[in-house]
C-alpha atoms as a PDB file:
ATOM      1  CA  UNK A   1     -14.407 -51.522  -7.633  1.00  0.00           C
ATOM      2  CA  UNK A   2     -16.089 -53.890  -5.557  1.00  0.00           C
ATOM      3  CA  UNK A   3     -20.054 -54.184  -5.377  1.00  0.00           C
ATOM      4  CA  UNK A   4     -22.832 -55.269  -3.192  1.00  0.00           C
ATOM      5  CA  UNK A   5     -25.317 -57.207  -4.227  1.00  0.00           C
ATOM      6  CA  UNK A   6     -28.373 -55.238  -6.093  1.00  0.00           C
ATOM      7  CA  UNK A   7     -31.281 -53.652  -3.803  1.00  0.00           C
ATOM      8  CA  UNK A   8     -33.439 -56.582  -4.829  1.00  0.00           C
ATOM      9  CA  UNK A   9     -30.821 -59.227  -3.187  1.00  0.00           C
ATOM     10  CA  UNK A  10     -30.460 -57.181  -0.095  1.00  0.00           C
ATOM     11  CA  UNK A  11     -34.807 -56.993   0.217  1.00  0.00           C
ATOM     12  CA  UNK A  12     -34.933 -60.611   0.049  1.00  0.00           C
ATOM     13  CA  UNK A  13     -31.527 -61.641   1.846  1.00  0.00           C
ATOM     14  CA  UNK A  14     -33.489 -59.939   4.824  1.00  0.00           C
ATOM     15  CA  UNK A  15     -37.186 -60.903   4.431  1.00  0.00           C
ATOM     16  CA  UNK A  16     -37.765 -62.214   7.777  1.00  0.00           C
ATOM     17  CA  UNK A  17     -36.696 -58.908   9.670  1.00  0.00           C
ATOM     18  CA  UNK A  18     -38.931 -55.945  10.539  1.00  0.00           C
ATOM     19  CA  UNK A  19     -38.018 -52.675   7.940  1.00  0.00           C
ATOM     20  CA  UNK A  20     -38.650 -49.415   8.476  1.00  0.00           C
ATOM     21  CA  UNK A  21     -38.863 -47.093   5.094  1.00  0.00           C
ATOM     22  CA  UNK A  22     -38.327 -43.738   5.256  1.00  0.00           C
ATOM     23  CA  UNK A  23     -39.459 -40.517   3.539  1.00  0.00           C
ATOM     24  CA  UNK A  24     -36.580 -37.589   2.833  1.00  0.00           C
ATOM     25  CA  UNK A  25     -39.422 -35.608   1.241  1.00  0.00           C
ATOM     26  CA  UNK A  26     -39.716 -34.117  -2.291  1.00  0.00           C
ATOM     27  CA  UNK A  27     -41.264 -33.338  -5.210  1.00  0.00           C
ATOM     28  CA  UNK A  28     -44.201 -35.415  -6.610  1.00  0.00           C
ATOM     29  CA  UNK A  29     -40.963 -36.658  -9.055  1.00  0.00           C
ATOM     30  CA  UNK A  30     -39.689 -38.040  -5.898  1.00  0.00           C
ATOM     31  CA  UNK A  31     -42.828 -40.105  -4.965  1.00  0.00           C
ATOM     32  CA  UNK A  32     -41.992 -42.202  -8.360  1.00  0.00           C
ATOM     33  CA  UNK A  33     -38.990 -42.953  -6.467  1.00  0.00           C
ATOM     34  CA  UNK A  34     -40.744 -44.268  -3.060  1.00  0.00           C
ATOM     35  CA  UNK A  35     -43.639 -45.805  -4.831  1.00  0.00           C
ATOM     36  CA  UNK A  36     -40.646 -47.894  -7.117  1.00  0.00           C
ATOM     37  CA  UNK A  37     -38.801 -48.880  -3.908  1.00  0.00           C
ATOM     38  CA  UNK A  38     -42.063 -49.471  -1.924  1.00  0.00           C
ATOM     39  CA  UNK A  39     -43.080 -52.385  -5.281  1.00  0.00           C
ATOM     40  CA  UNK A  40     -40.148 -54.014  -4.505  1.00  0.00           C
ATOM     41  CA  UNK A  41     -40.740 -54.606  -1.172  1.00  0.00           C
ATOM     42  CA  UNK A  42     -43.719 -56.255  -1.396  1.00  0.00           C
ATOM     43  CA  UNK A  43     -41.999 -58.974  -4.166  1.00  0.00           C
ATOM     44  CA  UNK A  44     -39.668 -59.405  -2.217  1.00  0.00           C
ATOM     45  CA  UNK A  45     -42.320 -60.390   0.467  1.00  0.00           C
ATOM     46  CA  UNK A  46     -40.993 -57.819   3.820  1.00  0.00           C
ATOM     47  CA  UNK A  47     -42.639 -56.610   6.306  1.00  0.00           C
ATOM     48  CA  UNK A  48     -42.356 -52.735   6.441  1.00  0.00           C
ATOM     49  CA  UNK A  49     -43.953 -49.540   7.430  1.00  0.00           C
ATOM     50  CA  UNK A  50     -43.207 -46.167   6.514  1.00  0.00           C
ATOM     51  CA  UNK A  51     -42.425 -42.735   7.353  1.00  0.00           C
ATOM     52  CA  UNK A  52     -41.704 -39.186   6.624  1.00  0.00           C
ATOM     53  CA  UNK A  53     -38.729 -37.795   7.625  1.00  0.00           C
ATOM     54  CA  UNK A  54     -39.997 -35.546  10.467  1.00  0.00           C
ATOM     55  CA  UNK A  55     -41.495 -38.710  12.022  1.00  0.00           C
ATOM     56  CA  UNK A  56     -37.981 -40.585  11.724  1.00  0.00           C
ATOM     57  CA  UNK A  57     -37.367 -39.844  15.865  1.00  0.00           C
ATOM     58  CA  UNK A  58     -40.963 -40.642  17.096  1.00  0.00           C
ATOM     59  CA  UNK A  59     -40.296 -44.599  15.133  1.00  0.00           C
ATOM     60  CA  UNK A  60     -39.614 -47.211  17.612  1.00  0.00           C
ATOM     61  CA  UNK A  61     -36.939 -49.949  16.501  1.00  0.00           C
ATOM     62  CA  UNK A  62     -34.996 -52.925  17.609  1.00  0.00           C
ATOM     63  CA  UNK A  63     -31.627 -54.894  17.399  1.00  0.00           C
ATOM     64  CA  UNK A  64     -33.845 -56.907  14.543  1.00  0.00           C
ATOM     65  CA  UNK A  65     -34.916 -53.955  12.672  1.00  0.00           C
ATOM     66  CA  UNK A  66     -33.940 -52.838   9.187  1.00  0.00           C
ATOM     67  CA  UNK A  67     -33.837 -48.992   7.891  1.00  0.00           C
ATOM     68  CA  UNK A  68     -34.209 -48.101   4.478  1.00  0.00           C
ATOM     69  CA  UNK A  69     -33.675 -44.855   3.267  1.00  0.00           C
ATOM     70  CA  UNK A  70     -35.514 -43.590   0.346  1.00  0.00           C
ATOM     71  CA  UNK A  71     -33.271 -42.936  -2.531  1.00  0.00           C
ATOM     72  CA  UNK A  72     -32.927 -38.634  -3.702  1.00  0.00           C
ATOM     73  CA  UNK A  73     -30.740 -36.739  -5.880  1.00  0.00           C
ATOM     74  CA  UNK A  74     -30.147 -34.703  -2.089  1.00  0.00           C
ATOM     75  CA  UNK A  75     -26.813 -35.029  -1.488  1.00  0.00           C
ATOM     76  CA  UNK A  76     -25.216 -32.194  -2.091  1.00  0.00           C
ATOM     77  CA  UNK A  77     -24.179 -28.484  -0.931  1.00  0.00           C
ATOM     78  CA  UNK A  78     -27.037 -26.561  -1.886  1.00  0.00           C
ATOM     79  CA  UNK A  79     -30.454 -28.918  -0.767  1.00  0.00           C
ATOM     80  CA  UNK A  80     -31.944 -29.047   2.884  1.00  0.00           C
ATOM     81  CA  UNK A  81     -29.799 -31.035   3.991  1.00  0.00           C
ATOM     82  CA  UNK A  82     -32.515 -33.712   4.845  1.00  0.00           C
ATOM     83  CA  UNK A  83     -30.915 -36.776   3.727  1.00  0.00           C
ATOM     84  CA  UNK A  84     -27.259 -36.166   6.023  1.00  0.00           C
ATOM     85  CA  UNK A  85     -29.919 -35.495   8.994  1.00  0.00           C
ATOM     86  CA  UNK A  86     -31.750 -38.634   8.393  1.00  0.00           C
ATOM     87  CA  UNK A  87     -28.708 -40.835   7.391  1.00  0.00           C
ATOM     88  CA  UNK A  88     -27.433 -39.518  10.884  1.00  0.00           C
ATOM     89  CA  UNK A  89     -30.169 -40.363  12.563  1.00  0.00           C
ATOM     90  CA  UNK A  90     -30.605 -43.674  11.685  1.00  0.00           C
ATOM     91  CA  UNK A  91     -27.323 -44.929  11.985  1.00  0.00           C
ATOM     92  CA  UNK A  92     -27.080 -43.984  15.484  1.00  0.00           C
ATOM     93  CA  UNK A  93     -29.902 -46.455  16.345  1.00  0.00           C
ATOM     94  CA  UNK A  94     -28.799 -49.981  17.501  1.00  0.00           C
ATOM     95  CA  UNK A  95     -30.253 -51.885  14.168  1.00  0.00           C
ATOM     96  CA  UNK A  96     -29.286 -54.390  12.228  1.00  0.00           C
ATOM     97  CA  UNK A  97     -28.730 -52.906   8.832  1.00  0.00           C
ATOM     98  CA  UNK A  98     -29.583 -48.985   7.570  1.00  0.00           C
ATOM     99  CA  UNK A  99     -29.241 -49.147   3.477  1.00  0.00           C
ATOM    100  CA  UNK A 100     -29.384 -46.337   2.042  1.00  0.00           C
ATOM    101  CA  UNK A 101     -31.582 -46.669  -1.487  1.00  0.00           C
ATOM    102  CA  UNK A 102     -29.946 -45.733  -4.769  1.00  0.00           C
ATOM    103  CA  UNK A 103     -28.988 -41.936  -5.752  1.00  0.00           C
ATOM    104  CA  UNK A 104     -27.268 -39.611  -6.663  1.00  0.00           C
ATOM    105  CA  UNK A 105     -24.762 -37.310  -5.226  1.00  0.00           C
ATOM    106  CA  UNK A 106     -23.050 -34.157  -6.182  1.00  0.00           C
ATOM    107  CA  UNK A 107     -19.829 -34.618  -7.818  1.00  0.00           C
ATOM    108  CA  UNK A 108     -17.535 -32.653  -5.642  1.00  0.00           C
ATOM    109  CA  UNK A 109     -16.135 -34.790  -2.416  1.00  0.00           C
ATOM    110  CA  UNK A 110     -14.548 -31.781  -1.082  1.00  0.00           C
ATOM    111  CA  UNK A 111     -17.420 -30.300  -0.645  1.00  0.00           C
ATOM    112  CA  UNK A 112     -19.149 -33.361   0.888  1.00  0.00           C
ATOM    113  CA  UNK A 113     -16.470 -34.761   3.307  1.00  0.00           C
ATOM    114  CA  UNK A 114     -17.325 -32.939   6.219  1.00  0.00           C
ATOM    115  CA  UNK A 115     -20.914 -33.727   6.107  1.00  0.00           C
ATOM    116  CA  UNK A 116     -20.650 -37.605   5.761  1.00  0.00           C
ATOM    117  CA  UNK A 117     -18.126 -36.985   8.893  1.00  0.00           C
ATOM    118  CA  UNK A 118     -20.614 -35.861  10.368  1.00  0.00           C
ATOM    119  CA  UNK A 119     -23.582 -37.966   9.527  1.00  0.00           C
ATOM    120  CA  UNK A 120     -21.380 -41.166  10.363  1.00  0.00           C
ATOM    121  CA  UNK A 121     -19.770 -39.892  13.579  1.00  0.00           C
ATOM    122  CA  UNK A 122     -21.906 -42.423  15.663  1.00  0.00           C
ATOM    123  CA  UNK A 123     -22.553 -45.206  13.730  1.00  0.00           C
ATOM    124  CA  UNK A 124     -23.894 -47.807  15.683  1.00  0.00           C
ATOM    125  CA  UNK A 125     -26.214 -50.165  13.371  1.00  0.00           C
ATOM    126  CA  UNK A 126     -24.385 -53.615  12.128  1.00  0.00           C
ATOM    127  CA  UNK A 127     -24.196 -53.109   8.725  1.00  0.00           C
ATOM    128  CA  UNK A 128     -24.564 -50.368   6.574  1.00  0.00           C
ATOM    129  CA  UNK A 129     -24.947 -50.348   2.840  1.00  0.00           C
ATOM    130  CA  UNK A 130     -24.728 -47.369   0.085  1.00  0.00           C
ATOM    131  CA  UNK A 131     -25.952 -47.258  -3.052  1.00  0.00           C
ATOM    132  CA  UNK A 132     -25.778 -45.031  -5.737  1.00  0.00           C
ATOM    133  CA  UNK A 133     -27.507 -45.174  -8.930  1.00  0.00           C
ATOM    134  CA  UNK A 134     -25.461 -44.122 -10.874  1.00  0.00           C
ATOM    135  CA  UNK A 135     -21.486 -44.313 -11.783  1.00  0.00           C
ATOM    136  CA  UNK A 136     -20.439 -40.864 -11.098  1.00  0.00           C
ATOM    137  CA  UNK A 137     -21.968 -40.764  -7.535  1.00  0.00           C
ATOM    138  CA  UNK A 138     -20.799 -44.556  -7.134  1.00  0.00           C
ATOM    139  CA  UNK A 139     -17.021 -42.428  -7.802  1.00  0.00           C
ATOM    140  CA  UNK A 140     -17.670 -40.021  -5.049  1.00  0.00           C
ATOM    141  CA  UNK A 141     -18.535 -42.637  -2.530  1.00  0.00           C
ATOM    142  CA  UNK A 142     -15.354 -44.004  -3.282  1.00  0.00           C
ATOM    143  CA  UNK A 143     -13.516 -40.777  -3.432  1.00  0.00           C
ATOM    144  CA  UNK A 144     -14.551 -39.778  -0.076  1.00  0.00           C
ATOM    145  CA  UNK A 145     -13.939 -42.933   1.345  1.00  0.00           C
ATOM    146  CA  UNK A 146     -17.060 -44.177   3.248  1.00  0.00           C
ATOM    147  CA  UNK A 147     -15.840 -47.525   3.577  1.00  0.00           C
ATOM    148  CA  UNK A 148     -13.912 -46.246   6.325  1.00  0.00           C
ATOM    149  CA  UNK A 149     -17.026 -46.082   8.642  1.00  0.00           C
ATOM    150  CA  UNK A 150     -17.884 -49.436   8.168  1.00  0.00           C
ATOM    151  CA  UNK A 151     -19.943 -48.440   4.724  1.00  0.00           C
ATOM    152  CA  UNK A 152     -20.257 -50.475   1.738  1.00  0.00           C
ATOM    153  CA  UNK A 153     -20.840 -49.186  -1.181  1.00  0.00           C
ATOM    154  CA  UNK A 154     -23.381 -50.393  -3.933  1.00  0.00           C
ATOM    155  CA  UNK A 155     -24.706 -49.665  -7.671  1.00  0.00           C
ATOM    156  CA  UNK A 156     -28.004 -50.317  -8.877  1.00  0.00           C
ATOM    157  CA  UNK A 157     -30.828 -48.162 -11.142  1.00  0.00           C
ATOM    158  CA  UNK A 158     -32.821 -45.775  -9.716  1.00  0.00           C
ATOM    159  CA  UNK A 159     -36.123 -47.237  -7.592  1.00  0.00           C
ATOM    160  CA  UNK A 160     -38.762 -45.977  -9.980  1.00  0.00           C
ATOM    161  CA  UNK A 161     -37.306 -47.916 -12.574  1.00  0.00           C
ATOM    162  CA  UNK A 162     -38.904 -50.758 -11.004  1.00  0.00           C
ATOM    163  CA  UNK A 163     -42.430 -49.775 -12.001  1.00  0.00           C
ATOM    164  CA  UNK A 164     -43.952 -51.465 -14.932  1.00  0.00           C
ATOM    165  CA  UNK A 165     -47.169 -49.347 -17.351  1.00  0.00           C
ATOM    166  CA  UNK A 166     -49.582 -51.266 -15.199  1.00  0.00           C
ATOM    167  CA  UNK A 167     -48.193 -49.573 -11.889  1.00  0.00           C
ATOM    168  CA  UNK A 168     -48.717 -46.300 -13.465  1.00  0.00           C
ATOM    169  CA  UNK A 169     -51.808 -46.566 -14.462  1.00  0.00           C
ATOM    170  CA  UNK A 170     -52.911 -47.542 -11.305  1.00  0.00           C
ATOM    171  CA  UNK A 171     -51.288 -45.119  -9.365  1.00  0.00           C
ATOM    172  CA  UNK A 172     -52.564 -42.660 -11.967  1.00  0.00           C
ATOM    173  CA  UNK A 173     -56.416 -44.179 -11.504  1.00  0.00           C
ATOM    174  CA  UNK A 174     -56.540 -45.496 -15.077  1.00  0.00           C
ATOM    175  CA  UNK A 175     -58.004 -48.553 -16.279  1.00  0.00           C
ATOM    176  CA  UNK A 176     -55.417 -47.939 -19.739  1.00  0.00           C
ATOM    177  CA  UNK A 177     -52.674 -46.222 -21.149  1.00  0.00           C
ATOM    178  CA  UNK A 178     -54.000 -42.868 -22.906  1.00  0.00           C
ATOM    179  CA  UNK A 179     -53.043 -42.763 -26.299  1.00  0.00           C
ATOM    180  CA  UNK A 180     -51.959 -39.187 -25.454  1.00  0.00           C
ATOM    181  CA  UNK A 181     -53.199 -35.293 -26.456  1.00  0.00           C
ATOM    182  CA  UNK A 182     -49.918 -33.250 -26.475  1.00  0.00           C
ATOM    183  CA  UNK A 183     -46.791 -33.084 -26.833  1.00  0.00           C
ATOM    184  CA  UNK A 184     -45.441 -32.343 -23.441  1.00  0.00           C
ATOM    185  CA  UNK A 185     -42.385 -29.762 -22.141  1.00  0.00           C
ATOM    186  CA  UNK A 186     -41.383 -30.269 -18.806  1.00  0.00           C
ATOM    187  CA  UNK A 187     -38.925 -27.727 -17.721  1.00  0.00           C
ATOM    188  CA  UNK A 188     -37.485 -26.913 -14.321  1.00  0.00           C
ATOM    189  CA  UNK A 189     -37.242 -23.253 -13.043  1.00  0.00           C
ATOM    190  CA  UNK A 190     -35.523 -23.876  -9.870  1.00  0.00           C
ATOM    191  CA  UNK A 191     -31.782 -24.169  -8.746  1.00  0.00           C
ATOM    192  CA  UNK A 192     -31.423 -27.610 -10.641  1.00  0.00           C
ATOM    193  CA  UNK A 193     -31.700 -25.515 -13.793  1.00  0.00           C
ATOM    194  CA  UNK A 194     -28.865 -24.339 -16.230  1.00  0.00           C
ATOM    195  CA  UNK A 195     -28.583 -21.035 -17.661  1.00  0.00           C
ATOM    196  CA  UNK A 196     -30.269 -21.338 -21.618  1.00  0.00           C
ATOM    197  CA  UNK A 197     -27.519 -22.650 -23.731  1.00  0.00           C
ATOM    198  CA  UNK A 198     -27.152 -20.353 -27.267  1.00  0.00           C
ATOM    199  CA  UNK A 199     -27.489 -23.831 -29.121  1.00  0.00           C
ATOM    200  CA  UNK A 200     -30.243 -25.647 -27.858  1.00  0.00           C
ATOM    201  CA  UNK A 201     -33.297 -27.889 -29.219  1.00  0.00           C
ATOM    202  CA  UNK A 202     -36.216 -25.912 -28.898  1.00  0.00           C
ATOM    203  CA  UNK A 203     -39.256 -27.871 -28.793  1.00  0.00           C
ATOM    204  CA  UNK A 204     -42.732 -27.057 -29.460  1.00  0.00           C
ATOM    205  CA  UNK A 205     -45.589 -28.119 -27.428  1.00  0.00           C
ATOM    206  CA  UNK A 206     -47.588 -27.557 -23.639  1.00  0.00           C
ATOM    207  CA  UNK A 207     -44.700 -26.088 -21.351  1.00  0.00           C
ATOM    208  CA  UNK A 208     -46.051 -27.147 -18.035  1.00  0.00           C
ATOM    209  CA  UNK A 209     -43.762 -28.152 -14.755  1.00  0.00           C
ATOM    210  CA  UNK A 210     -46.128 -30.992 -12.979  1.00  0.00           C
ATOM    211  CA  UNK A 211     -43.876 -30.683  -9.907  1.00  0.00           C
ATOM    212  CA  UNK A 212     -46.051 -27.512  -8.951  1.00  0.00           C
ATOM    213  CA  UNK A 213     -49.139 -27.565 -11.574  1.00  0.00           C
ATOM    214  CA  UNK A 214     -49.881 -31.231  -9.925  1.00  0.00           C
ATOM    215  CA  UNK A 215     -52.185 -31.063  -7.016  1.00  0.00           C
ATOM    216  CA  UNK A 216     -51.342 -34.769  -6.349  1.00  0.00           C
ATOM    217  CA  UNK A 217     -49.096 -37.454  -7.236  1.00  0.00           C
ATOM    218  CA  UNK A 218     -51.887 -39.011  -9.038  1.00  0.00           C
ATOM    219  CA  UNK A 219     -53.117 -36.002 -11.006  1.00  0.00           C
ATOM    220  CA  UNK A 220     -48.682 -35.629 -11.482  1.00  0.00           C
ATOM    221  CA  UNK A 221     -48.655 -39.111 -12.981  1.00  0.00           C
ATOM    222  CA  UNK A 222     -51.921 -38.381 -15.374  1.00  0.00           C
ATOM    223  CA  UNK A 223     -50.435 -35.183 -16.763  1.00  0.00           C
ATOM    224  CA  UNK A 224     -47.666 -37.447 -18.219  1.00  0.00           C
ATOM    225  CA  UNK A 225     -49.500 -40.402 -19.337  1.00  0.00           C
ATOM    226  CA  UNK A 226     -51.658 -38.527 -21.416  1.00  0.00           C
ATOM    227  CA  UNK A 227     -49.149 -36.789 -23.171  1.00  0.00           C
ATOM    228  CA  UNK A 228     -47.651 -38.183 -26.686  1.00  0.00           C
ATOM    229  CA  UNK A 229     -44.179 -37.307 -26.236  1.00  0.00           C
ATOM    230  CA  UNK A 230     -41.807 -35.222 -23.593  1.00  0.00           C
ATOM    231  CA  UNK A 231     -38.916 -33.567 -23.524  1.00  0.00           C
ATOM    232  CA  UNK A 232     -37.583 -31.920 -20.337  1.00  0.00           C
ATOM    233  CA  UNK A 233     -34.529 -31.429 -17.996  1.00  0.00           C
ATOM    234  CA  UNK A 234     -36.454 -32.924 -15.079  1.00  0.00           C
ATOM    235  CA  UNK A 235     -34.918 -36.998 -14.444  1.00  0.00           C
ATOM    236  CA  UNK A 236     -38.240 -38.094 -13.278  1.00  0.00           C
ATOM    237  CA  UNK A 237     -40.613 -36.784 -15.744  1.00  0.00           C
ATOM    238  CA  UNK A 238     -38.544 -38.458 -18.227  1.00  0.00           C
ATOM    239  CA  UNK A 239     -38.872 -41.882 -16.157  1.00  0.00           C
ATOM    240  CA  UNK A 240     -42.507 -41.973 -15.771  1.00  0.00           C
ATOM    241  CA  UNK A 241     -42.598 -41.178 -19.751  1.00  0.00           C
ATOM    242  CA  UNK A 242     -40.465 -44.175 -20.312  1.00  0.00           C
ATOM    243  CA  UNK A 243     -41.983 -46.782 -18.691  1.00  0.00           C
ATOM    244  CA  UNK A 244     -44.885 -45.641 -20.429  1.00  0.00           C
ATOM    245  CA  UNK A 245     -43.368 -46.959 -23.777  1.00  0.00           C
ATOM    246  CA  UNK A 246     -43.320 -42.645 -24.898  1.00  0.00           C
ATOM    247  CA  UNK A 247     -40.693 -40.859 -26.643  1.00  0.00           C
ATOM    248  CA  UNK A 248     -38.379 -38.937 -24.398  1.00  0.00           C
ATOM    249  CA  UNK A 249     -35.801 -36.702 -24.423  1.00  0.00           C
ATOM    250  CA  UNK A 250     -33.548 -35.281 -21.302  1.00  0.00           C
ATOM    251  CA  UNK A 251     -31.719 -32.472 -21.030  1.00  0.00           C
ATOM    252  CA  UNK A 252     -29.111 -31.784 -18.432  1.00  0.00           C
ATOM    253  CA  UNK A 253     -29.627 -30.195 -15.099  1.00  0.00           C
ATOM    254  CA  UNK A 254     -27.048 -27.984 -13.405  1.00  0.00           C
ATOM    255  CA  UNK A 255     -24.949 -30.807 -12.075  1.00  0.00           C
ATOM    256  CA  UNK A 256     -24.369 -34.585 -13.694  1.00  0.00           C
ATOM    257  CA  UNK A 257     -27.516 -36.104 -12.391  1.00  0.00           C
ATOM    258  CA  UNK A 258     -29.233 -36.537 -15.375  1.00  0.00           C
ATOM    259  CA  UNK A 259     -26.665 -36.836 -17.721  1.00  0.00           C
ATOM    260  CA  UNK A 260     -25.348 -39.748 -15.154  1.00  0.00           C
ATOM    261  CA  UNK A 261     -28.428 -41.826 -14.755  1.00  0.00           C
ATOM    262  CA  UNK A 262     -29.274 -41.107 -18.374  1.00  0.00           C
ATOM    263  CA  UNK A 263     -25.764 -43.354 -19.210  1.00  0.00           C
ATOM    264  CA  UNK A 264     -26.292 -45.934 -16.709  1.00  0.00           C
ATOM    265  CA  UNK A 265     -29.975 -46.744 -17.091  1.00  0.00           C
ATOM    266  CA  UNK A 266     -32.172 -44.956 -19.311  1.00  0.00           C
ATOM    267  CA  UNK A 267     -30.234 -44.995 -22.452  1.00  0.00           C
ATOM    268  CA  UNK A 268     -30.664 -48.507 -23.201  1.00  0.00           C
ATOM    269  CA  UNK A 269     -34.346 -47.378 -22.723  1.00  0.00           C
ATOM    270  CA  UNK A 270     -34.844 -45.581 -25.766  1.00  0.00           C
ATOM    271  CA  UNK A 271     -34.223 -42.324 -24.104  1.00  0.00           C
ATOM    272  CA  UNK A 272     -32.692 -39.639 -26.219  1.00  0.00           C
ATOM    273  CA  UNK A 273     -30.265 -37.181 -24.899  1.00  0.00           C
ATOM    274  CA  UNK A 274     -29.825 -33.261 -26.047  1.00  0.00           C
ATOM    275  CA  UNK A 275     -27.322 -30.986 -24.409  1.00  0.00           C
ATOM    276  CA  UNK A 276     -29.692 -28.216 -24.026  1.00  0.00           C
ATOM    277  CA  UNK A 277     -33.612 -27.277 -24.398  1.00  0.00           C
ATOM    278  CA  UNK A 278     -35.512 -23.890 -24.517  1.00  0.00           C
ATOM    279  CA  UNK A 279     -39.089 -23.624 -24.972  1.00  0.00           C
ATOM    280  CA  UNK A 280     -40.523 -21.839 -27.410  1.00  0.00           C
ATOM    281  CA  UNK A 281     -41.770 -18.404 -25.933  1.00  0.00           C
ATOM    282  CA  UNK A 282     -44.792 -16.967 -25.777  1.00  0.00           C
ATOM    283  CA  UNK A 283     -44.982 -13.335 -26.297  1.00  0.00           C
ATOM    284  CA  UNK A 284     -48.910 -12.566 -25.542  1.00  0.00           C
ATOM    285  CA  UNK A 285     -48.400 -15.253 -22.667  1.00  0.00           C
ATOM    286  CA  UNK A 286     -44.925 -12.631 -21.359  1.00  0.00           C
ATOM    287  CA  UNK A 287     -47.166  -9.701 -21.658  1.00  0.00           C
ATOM    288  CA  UNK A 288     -49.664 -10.291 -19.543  1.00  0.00           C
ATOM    289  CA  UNK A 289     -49.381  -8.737 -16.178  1.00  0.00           C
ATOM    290  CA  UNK A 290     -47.989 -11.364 -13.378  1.00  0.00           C
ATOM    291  CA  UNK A 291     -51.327 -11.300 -11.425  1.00  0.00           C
ATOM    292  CA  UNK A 292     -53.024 -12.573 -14.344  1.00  0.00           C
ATOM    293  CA  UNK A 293     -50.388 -15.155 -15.618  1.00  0.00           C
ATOM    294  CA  UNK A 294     -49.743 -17.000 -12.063  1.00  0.00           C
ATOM    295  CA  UNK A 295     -53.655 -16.766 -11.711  1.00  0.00           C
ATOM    296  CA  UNK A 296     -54.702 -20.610 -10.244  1.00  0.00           C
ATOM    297  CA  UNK A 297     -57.906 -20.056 -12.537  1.00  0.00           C
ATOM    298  CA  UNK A 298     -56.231 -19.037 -15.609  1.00  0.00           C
ATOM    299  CA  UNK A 299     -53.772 -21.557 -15.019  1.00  0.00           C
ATOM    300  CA  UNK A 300     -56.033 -24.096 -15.531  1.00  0.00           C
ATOM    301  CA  UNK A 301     -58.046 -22.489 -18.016  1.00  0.00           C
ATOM    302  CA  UNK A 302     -54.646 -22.951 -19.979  1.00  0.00           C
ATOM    303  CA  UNK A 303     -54.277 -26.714 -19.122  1.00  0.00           C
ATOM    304  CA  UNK A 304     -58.396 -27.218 -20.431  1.00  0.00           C
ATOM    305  CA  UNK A 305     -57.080 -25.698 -23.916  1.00  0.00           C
ATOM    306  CA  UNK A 306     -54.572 -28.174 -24.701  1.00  0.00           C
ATOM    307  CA  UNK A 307     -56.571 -31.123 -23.007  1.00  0.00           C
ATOM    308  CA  UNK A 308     -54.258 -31.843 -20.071  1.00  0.00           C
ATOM    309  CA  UNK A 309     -55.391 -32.667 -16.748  1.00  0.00           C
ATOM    310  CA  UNK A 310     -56.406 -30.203 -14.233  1.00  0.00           C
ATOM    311  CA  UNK A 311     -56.940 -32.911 -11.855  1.00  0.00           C
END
């Protein structure tokens, strides 16, 4: 397979044109991801401005212009939808180049065909690059064929991966890496989830899911850093943990995201891999009634007791 040049080559192959970055939306996970891309911008030396998704339309551009699109783990048959509206939307535009930043895709072309069709019906921007960051998804691109509307396809690690301790810290609003208070189980409860496995590591530790105990992407990035080690099935919690210098461990989600990225990138990290996790229940914690467990003030009375965060 052929490959363009890294994300870093295209930034700076372009640093005299105008860029517009923009937002698919997400979990605070996902911020990790824009705040990675958004770094290497600014060494690369362009001149960009940014947007959400929703305010993709109201952006003016020109012939000159560049569009980047943030890099998710949404493409696939069971999301919004968000990043096949926005790819759409921007290569429609009369630009010179719309790259698409690196992620991940579901593994199933079949089920993806018609949508790229659809996204790329109107392409009118010069040149439009693809990256994945990851091999399988890299396959699929291939597999599908998107070189056929005038796409080229790329590899390179995820965005966030660009971050260094320092750049956490500072996002986080910390003059120095916390030595750490817990031991930290970050487990996903949403569609991304498998079903528990009979034989899986069952770690012991504060079970919290930042994506919704976070009230900002700051207070997310804290609740990691001051934890001693992690294990969880989410791809970006184990990131942030990483860069951190921490001990991690990922578990799989329901498709070959993180088993994908964990192989192409954050292996030769130090990250550990285990085929299945399952937190150690909490039987007085199951017994309460739900009023009182998904309580906001209880809730944090929890996160006080183990010396994590509440904001």
């Amino acid at each position: 397979m052929s490959h363009s040049p890294d994300l870093r080559q295209i930034f700076e192959r372009h640093r005299e044109r105008p860029w517009l970055f923009v937002r698919p939306g997400g979990n605070w996970g996902d911020y990790l991801i824009y705040a990675g891309a958004e770094k290497m911008a600014d060494a690369a030396g362009l001149t960009w401005s940014s947007c959400d998704s929703a305010e993709l339309e109201h952006q003016a551009t020109t012939p000159d212009h560049c569009i980047y699109l943030h890099g998710s783990g949404g493409y696939n048959s069971w999301g919004s939808g968000r990043p096949f509206f926005d790819l759409e939307r921007s290569v429609a535009r009369e630009v010179h180049l719309v790259v698409q930043g690196p992620q991940s895709s579901e593994a199933a072309p079949e089920k993806l065909k018609n949508r790229f069709e659809r996204a790329l019906a109107a392409v009118r921007c010069r040149d439009l690059i693809f990256f994945a960051r990851e091999k399988t998804s890299l396959q699929v691109f291939h597999d599908i064929d998107l070189s056929r509307y005038g796409v080229t396809p790329g590899l390179d690690q995820d965005t966030a991966l660009a971050l260094e301790p320092a750049d956490l810290c500072a996002i986080a609003g910390l003059r120095e890496m916390p030595r750490g208070n817990y031991d930290l189980i970050v487990f996903r409860e949403d569609n991304e989830r498998l079903p528990p496995a009979v034989h899986a590591l069952h770690p012991t530790g504060v079970v919290i899911d930042p994506a919704g105990a976070a009230s900002s992407f700051a207070h997310w990035m804290r609740i990691h850093l001051y934890s001693r080690t992690i294990t969880t099935n989410r791809l970006h919690s184990a990131i942030v943990c990483a860069i951190a210098g921490k001990p991690v461990t990922i578990a799989p989600g329901a498709y070959h995201k993180n088993r994908s990225v964990w192989e192409y990138s954050l292996s030769e990290k130090g990250v550990a891999w285990t085929d299945a996790i399952r937190p150690q229940e909490n039987p007085f914690w199951e017994r309460l009634p739900p009023f009182i467990r998904n309580s906001y003030k209880v809730g944090r009375m929890r996160l006080m007791l183990h010396r994590v965060p509440i904001r």
